[in-house]
Protein backbone atom coordinates (compact mmCIF):
# COMPACT_ATOMS: atom_id res chain seq x y z
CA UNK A 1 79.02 -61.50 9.45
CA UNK A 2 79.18 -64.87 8.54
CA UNK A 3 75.88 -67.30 8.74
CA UNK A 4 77.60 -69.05 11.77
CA UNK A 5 77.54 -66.00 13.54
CA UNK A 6 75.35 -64.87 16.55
CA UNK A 7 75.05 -61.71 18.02
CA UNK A 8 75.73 -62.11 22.07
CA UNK A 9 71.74 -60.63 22.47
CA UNK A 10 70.49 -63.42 20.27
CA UNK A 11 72.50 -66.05 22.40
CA UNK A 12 71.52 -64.53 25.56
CA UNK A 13 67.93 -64.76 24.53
CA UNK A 14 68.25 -68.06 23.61
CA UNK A 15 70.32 -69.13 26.62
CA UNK A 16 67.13 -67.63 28.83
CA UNK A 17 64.67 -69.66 26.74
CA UNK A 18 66.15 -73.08 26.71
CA UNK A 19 66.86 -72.30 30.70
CA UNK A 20 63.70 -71.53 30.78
CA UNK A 21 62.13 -74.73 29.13
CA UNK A 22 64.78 -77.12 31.19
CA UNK A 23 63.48 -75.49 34.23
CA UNK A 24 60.07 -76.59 33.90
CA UNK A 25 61.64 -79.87 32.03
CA UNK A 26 59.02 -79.46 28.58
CA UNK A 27 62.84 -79.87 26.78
CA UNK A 28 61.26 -83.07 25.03
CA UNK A 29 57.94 -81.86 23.60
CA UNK A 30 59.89 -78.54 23.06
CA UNK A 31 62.56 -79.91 20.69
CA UNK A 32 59.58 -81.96 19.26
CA UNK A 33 58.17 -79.13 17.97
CA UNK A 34 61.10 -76.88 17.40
CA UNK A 35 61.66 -79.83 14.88
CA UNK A 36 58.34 -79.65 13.19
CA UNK A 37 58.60 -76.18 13.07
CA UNK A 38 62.17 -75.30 11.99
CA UNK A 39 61.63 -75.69 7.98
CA UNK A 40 59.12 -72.92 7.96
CA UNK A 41 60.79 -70.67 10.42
CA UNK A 42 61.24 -67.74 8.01
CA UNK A 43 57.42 -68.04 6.89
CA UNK A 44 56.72 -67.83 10.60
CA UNK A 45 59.02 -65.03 11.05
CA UNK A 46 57.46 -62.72 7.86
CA UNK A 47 54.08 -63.99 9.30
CA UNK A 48 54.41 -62.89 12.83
CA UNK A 49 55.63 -59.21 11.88
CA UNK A 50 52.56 -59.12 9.23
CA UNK A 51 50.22 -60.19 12.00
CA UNK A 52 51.84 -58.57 15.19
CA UNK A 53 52.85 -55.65 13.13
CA UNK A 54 50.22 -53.27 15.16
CA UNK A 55 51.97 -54.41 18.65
CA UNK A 56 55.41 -54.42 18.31
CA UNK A 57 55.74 -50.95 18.46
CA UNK A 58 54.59 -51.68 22.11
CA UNK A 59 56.84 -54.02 22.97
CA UNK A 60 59.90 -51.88 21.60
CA UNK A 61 62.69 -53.59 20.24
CA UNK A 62 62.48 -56.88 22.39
CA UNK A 63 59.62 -58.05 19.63
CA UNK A 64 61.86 -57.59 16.74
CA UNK A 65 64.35 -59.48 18.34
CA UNK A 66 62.35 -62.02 19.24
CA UNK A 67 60.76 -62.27 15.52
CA UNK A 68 64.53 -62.00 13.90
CA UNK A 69 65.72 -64.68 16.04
CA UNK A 70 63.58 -67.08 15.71
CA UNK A 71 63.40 -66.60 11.78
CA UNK A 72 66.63 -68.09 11.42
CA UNK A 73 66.92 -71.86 11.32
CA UNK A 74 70.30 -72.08 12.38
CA UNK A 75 68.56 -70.52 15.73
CA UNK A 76 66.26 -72.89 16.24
CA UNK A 77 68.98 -75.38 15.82
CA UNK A 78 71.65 -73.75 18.88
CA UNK A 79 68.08 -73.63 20.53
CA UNK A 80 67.96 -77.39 20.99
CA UNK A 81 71.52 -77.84 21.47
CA UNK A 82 71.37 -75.61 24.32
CA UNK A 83 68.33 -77.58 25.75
CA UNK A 84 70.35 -80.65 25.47
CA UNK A 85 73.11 -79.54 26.81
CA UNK A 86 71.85 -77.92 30.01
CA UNK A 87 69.72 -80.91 30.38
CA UNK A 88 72.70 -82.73 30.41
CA UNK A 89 74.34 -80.64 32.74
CA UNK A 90 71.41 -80.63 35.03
CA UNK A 91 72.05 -84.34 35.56
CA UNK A 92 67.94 -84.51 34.40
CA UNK A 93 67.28 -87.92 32.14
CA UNK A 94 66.09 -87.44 29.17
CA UNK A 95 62.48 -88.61 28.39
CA UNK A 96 61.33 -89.55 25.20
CA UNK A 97 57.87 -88.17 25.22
CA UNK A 98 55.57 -89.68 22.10
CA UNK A 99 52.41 -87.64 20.92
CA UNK A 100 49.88 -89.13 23.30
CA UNK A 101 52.07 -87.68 26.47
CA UNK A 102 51.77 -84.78 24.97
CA UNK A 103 48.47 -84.40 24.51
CA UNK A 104 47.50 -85.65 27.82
CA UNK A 105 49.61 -83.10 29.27
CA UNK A 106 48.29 -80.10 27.02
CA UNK A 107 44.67 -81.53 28.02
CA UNK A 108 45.24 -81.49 31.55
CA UNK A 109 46.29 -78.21 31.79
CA UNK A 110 43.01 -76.95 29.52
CA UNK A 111 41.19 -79.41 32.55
CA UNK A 112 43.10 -77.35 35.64
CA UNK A 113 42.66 -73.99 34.18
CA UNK A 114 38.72 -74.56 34.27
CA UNK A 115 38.41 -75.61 37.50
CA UNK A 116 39.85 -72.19 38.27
């Protein structure tokens, strides 16, 4: 297999993801940190099965998926294409969110979910 290939679970996974993150339009903080992230995706990857190594056996193989994926850069990578592109598709403009949105956003949901 070579390193451009994907297996068609690990592009259906991501296809449901980036759907997922369009739908509730976070594609601009979301590629924001898939950016930040990307470079230490295999660290991340050996880290989560050290730490979630008790659980997975719970969550069958859908964890180890999940883990594998995401542990290879080039994933992260078709990840934000695939935002962008069904953005794009969507018709939806694109926003250019800067840190302070961001925050705001994360803190507001912190405010709602204690006034529950």
């Amino acid at each position: 297999m070579k390193k451009d290939d994907i297996s068609e679970r690990e592009k259906i996974l991501l296809e449901r993801i980036a759907r997922r993150i369009v739908d509730m339009e976070l594609e601009g903080p979301a590629i924001w940190i898939l950016q930040t992230i990307k470079p230490l995706s295999v660290i991340g990857g050996e880290l989560a099965y050290f730490y979630l190594a008790p659980f997975l056996p719970l969550l069958d193989e859908k964890g180890y998926e999940f883990i594998d994926t995401f542990e290879k850069r080039e994933n992260i990578e078709r990840l934000i294409k695939m935002m962008e592109k069904i953005s794009k598709d969507k018709g939806q403009k694109k926003r250019n969110y800067n840190l302070r949105e961001i925050l705001n956003k994360i803190r507001m949901l912190f405010v709602k979910s204690k006034n529950i």
